[in-house]
Protein backbone atom coordinates (compact mmCIF):
# COMPACT_ATOMS: atom_id res chain seq x y z
CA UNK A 1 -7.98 3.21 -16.50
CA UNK A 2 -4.85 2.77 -14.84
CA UNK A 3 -2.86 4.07 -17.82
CA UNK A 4 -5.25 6.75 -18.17
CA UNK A 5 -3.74 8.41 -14.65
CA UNK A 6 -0.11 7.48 -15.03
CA UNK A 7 0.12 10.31 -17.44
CA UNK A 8 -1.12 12.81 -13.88
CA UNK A 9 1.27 10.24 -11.82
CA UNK A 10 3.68 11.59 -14.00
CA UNK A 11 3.14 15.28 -13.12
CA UNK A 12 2.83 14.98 -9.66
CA UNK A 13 5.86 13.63 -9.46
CA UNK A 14 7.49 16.22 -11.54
CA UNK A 15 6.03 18.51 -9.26
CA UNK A 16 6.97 17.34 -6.09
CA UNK A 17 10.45 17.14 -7.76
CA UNK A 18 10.88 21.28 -8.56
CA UNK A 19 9.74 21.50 -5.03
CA UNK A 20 10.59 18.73 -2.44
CA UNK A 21 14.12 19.76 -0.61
CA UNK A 22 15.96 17.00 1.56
CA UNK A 23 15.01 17.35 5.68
CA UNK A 24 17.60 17.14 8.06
CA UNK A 25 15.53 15.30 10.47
CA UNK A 26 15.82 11.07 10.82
CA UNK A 27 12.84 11.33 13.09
CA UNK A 28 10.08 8.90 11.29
CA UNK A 29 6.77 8.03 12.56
CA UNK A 30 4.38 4.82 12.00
CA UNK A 31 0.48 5.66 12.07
CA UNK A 32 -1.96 2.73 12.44
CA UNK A 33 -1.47 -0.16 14.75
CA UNK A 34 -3.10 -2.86 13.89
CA UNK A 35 -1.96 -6.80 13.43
CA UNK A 36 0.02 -5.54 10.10
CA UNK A 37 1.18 -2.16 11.76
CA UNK A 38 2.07 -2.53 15.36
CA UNK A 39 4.97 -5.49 14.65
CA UNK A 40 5.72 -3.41 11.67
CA UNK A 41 6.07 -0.25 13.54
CA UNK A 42 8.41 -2.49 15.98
CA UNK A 43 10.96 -3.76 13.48
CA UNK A 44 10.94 -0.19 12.46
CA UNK A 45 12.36 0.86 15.81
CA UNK A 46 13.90 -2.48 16.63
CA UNK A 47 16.30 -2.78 13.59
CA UNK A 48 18.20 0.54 13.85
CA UNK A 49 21.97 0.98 14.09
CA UNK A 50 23.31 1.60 17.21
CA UNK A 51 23.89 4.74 15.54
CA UNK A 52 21.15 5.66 14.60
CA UNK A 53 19.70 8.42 17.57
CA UNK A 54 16.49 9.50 15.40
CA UNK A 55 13.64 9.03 17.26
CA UNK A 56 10.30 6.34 15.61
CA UNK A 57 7.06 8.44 16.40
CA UNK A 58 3.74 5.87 16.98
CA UNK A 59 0.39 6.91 16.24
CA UNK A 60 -3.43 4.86 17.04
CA UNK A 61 -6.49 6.21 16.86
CA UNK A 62 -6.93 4.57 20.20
CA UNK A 63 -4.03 6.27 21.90
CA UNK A 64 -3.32 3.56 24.48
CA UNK A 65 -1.88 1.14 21.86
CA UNK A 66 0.09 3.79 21.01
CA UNK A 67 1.15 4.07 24.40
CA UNK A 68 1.22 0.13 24.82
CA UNK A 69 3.46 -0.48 21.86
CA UNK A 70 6.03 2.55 23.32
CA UNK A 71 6.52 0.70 26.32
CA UNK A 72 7.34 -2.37 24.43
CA UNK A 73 9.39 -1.46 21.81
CA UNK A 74 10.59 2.47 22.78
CA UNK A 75 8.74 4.20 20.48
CA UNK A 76 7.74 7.58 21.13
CA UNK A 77 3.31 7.42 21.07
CA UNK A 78 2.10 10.80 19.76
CA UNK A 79 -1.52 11.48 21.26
CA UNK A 80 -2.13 13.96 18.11
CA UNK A 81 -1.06 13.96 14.59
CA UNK A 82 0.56 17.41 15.04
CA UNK A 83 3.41 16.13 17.21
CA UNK A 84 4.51 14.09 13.49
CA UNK A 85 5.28 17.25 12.49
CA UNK A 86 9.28 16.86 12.19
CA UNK A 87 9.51 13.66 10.64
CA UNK A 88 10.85 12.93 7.30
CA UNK A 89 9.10 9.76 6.88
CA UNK A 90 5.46 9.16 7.71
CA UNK A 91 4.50 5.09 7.29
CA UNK A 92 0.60 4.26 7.36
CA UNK A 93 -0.79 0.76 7.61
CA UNK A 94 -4.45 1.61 7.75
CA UNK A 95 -7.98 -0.48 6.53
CA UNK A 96 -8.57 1.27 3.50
CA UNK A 97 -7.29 4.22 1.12
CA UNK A 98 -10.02 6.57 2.65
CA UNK A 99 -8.76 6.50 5.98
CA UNK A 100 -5.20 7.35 4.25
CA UNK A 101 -7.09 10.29 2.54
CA UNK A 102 -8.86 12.04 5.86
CA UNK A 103 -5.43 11.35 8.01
CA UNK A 104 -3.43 12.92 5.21
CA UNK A 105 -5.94 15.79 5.03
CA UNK A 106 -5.11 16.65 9.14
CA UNK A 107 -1.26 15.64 8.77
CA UNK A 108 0.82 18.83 8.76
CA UNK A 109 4.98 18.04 7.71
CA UNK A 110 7.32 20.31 7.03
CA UNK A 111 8.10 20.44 3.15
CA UNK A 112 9.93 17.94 1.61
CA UNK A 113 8.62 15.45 4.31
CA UNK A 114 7.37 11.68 2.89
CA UNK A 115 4.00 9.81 3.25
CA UNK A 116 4.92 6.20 3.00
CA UNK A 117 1.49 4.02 2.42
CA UNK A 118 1.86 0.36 3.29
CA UNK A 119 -1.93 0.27 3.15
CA UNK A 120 -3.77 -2.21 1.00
CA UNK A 121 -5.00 0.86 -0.94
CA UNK A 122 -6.85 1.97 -4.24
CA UNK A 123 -4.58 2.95 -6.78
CA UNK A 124 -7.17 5.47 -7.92
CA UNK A 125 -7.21 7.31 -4.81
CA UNK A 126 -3.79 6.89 -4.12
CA UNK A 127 -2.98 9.04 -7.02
CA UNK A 128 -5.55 11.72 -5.96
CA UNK A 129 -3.66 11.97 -2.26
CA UNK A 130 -0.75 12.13 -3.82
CA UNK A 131 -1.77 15.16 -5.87
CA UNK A 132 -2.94 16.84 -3.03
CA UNK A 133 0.20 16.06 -0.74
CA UNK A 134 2.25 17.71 -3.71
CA UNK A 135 0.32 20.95 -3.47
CA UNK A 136 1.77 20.68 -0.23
CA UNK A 137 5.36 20.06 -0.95
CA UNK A 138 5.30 16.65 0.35
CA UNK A 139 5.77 13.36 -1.47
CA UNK A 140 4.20 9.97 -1.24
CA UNK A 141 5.47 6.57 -2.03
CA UNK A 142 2.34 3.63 -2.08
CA UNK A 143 4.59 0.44 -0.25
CA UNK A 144 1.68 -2.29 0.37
CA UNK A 145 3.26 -5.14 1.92
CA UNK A 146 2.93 -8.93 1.83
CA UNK A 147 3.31 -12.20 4.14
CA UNK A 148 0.74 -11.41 7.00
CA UNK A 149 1.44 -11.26 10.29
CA UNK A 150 3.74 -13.36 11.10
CA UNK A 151 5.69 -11.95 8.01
CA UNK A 152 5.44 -8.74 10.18
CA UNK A 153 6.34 -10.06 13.29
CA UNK A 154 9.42 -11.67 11.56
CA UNK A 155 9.78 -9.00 9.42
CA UNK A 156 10.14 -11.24 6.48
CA UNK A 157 7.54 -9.50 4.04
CA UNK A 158 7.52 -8.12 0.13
CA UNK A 159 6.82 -4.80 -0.37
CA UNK A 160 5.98 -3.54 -3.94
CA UNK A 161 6.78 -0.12 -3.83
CA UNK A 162 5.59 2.58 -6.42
CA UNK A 163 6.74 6.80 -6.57
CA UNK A 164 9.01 8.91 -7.75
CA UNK A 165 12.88 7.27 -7.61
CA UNK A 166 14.36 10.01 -5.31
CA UNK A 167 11.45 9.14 -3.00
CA UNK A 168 11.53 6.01 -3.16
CA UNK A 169 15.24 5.62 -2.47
CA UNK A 170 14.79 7.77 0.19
CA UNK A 171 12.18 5.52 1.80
CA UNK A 172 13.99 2.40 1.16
CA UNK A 173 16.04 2.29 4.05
CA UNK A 174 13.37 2.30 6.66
CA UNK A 175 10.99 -0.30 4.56
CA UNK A 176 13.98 -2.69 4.64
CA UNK A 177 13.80 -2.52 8.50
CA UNK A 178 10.23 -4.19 8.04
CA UNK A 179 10.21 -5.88 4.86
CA UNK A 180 13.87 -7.79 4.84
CA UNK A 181 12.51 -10.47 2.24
CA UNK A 182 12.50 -8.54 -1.14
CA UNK A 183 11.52 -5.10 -2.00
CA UNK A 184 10.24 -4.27 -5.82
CA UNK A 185 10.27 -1.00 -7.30
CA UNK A 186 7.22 -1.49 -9.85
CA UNK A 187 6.45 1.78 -11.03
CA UNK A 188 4.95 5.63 -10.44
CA UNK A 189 3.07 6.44 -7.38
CA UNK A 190 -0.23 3.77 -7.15
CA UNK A 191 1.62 0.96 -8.55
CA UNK A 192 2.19 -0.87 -5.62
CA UNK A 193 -1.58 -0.56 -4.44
CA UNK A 194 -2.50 -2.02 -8.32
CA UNK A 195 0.32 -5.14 -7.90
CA UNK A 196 -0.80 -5.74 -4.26
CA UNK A 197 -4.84 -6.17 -5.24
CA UNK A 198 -3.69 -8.23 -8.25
CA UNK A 199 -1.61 -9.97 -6.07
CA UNK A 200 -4.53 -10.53 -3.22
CA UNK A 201 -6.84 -11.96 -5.59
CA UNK A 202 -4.31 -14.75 -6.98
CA UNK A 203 -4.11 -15.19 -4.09
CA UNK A 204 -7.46 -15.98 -2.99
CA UNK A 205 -8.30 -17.55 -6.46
CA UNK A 206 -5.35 -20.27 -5.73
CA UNK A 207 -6.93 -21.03 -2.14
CA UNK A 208 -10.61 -21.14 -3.78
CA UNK A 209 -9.39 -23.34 -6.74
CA UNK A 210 -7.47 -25.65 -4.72
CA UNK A 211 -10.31 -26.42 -2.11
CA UNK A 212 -12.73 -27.11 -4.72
CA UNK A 213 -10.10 -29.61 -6.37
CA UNK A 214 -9.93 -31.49 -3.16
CA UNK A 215 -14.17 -31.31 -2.16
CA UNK A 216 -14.61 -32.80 -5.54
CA UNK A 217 -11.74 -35.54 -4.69
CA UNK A 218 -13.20 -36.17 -1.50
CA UNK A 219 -16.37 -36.81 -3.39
CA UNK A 220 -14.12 -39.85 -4.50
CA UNK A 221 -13.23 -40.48 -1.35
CA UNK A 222 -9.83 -39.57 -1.44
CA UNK A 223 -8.61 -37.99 1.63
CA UNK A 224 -7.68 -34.30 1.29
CA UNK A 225 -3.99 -34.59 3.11
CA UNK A 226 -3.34 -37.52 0.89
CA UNK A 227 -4.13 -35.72 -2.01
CA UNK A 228 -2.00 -32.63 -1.12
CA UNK A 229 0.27 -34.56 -0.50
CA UNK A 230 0.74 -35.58 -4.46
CA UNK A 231 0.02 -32.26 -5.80
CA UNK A 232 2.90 -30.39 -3.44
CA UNK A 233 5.34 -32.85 -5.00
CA UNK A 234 3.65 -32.46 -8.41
CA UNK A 235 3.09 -28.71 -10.84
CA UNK A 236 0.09 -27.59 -9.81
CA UNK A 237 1.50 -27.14 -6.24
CA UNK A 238 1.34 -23.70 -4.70
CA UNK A 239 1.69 -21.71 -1.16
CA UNK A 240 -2.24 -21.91 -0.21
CA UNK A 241 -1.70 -26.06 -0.72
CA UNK A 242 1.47 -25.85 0.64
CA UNK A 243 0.82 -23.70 3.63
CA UNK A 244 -2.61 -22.13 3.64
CA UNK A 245 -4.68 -25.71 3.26
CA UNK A 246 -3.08 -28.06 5.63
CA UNK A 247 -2.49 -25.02 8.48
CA UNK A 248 -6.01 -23.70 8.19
CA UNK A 249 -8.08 -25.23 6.32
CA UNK A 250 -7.60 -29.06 7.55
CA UNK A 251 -6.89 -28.56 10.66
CA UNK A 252 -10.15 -26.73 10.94
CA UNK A 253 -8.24 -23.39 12.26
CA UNK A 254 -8.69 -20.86 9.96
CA UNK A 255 -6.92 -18.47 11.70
CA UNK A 256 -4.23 -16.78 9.32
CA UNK A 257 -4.90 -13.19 10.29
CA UNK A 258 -6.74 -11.24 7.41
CA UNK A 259 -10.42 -10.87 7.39
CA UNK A 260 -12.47 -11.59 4.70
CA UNK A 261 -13.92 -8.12 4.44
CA UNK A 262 -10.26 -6.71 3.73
CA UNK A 263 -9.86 -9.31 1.05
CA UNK A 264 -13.21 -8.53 -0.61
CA UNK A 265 -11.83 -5.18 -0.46
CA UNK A 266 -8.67 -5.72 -2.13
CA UNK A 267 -9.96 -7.97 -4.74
CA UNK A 268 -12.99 -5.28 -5.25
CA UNK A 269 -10.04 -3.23 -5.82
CA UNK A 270 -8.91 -5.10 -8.38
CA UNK A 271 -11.54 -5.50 -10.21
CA UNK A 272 -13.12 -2.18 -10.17
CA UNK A 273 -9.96 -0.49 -10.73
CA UNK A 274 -6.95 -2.45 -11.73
CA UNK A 275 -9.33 -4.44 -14.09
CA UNK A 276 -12.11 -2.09 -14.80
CA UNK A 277 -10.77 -1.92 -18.64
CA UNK A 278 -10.84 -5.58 -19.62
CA UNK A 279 -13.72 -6.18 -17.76
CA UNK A 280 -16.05 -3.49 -18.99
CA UNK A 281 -14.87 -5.51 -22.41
CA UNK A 282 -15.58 -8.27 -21.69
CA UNK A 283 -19.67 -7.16 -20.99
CA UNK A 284 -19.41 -5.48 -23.94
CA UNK A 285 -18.42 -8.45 -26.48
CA UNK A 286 -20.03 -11.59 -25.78
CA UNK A 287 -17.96 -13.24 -27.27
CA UNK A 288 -14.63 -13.02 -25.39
CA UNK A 289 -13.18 -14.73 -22.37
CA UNK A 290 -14.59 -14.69 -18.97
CA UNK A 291 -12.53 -13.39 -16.83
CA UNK A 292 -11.88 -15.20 -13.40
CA UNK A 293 -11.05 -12.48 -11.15
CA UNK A 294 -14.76 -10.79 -10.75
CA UNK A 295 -15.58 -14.76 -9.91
CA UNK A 296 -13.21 -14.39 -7.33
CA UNK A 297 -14.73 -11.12 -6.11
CA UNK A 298 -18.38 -13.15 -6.13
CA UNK A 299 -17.15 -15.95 -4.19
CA UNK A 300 -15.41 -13.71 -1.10
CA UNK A 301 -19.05 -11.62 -1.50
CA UNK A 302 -20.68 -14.94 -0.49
CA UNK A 303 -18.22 -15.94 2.22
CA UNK A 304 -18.66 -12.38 4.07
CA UNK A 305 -22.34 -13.17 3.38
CA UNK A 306 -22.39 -16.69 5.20
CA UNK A 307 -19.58 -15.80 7.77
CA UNK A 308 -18.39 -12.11 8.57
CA UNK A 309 -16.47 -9.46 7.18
CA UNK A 310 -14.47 -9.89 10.17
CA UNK A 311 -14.33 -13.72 9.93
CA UNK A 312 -10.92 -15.02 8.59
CA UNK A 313 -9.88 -15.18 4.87
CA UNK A 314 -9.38 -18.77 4.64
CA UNK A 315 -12.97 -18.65 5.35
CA UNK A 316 -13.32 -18.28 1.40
CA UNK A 317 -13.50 -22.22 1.46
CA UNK A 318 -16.84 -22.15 3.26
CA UNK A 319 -19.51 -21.48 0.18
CA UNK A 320 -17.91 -24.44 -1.51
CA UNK A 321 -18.05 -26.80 1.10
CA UNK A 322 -21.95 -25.73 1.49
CA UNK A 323 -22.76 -26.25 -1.89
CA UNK A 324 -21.15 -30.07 -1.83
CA UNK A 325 -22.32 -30.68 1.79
CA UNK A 326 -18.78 -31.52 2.42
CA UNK A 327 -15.90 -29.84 4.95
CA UNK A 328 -11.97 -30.31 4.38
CA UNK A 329 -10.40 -32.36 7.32
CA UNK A 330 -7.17 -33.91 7.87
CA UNK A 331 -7.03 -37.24 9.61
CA UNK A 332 -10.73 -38.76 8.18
CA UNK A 333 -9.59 -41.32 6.74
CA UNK A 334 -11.04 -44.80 6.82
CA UNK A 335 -10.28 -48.01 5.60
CA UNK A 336 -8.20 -45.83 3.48
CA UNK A 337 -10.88 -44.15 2.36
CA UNK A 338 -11.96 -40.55 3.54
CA UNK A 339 -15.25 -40.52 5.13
CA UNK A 340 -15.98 -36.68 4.30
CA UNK A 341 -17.46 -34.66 7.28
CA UNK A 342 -21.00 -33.36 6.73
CA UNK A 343 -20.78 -29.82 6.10
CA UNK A 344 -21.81 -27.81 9.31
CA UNK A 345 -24.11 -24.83 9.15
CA UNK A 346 -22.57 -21.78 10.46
CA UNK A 347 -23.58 -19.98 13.58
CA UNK A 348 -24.76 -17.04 11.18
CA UNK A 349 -27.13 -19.75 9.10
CA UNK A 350 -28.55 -21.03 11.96
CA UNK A 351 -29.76 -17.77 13.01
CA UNK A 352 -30.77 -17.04 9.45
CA UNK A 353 -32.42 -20.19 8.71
C-alpha cells in the first residue's frame, strides 16, 4: 500500500516545488502542548542563538497552557490559529493524524510556509494533508519523534523525518533544537509516520517478549532482577530490559509517560497501514508465516481492555501476568529463590467481575 502512494508523494512534492517560494520570516510556531509538545515547544525557544530575534508562536486548544508555557519559556501563546499566520514553520505534536487534518484545514500561512508533523501519525493520511496543503502552496514534512518525555525535556530524541529535501533542509534547523540525538532523513512525505509505527511496535513487542521470558522464569523461581541481570550482559539484551523492565515494570511504577491507547494506535497504524500488504497475504495463503506484529496489536487491545486507554504503556505486561497468576517484582527473593507475587486484579476487574 505504502508503495502504492509514494508514486502521489512524488507529485505533491513536485508540486509544491514549481510553487513554494522561500519566506522572509524566522517567526515559527509549535501547536499542541501536551507531555511530548510543551518541553518540545520549550527547547524550541530555549536553544536559539543569541541572534536569533524571530519570535516561537505557542498554540493549545486550552489556551491557558498556551499562556502557562509563555510565561515559562517566552513564547508568544496565540489564542487563535490565525495569529500563525507569518510563520515559516508550523510544528504539531498532536494525538492522532485527524486532529493534524481538521487543524490544517483552519490554518491559513502565507505561501511557501511549512507544516512540520511530529505527530505519531498515519502515513496514509499524512499523504492526503499533504496534498491538500500543496493546493495551497504550502509544504509539509512528517518528523515523528522518539525517546518520550524525558527525551523531550532533555531534548535528546530521534526524529525520522520524511518530505521533499528543500523542505526538509529547511526544517532541519529548528528540529535539531528539539531532537539533538540523531535526525534521519528516511524518505518522501509519510515516511517518518510509517518508520515511527514500525518503530512503536518493536518496541512494544521487545517489552511484551521480555516480560513473558521472565513470568515463565519466575515460574522456576528465578527472580526477575537476577535474571535481567544475565540477559543485559548477554545478546538478547535490549532497552525495555535494560531500562523499561527494572524502572517500571519491577519496581511496580509503570509510569513512563505514553498511554496505552496511543500505542494501540500506533501499532494499529502499523498494521493496518504500514503492514496491510503482507498481512492481507498472509490470510490469504495458509501456508506462510505468521506475522508477529498484529499479535502485538492483540495484546495492547487486551491491556486497554483490562486497564485504560489512558493507563501507561508499560501496562502491556498486565494480560500476561493474569494469564500466569504471576506479577514482576524486584526484591522477592527468598532463600534465593523468588517467591512470585500473586497476580492482583485490577481496579477495572474488580468492578467487572
Amino acid at each position: 500500500m505504502l508503495a502504492a502512494f509514494s508514486r502521489r508523494a512524488v507529485a505533491v512534492t513536485k508540486r509544491a516545488m514549481t510553487t513554494s517560494s522561500i519566506l522572509k520570516s524566522k517567526d515559527v510556531a509549535f501547536i499542541g502542548l501536551g507531555a511530548m509538545g510543551y518541553p518540545m515547544a520549550a527547547n524550541l525557544s530555549g536553544l536559539r542563538s543569541d541572534e536569533d530575534t524571530s519570535t516561537v508562536f505557542v498554540w493549545n486548544r486550552t489556551n491557558s497552557v498556551a499562556e502557562k508555557h509563555a510565561s515559562e519559556f517566552g513564547t508568544r501563546a496565540a489564542s487563535s490559529l490565525d495569529e500563525l499566520k507569518g510563520c515559516s514553520v508550523v510544528f504539531m505534536c498532536l494525538p492522532t493524524s485527524r486532529e493534524v487534518e481538521l487543524v490544517c484545514k483552519d490554518l491559513v500561512l502565507d505561501q511557501g510556509a511549512i507544516v512540520a508533523d511530529c505527530t505519531s501519525g498515519d502515513p496514509i493520511t499524512t499523504r492526503k494533508v499533504a496534498s491538500s496543503l500543496a493546493e495551497r502552496k504550502i509544504e509539509m514534512v512528517d518528523c515523528p519523534v522518539s525517546g518520550g518525555p524525558t527525551g523531550a525535556k532533555s531534548g535528546q530524541l530521534t526524529s525520522m523525518i520524511g518530505g521533499p529535501i528543500h523542505a526538509v533542509s529547511a526544517v532541519e534547523p529548528y528540529l535539531k533544537r528539539m531532537a539533538q540525538k540523531k535526525i534521519v532523513q528516511v524518505g518522501s512525505i509519510g515516511a517518518g509516520h510509517a518508520v515511527k509505527a514500525v518503530n512503536n511496535t518493536l518496541n512494544t513487542a521487545h517489552l511484551a517478549i521480555a516480560s513473558e521470558g521472565l513470568l515463565a522464569l519466575a515460574e522456576l523461581g528465578i527472580a526477575p532482577e537476577v535474571a535481567i541481570e544475565a540477559i543485559n550482559g548477554s545478546s538478547g539484551r535490549s532497552l525495555q530490559t535494560e531500562e523499561r523492565i527494572p524502572k517500571e515494570v519491577l519496581s511496580r511504577e509503570f509510569n513512563y509517560g505514553f498511554p496505552l491507547g496511543l500505542m494501540l494506535k500506533d501499532v494499529t497504524v502499523a498494521v493496518d497501514s504500514v503492514c496491510a500488504k503482507n498481512n492481507a497475504n498472509v490470510r490469504d495463503k495458509k501456508d506462510q508465516m505468521p506475522k508477529f506484529f498484529p499479535l502485538v496489536k492483540v495484546l495492547l487491545e487486551k491491556a486497554v481492555e483490562l486497564e485504560s486507554g489512558e493507563a501507561d504503556y508499560s501496562r502491556v505486561v498486565r494480560p500476561l501476568e493474569a494469564e500466569t497468576g504471576l506479577e514482576l517484582h524486584a526484591g522477592s527473593g527468598v532463600d534465593g529463590k523468588y517467591d512470585a507475587p500473586i497476580y492482583e486484579l485490577s481496579e477495572k476487574e474488580v468492578f467487572h467481575g
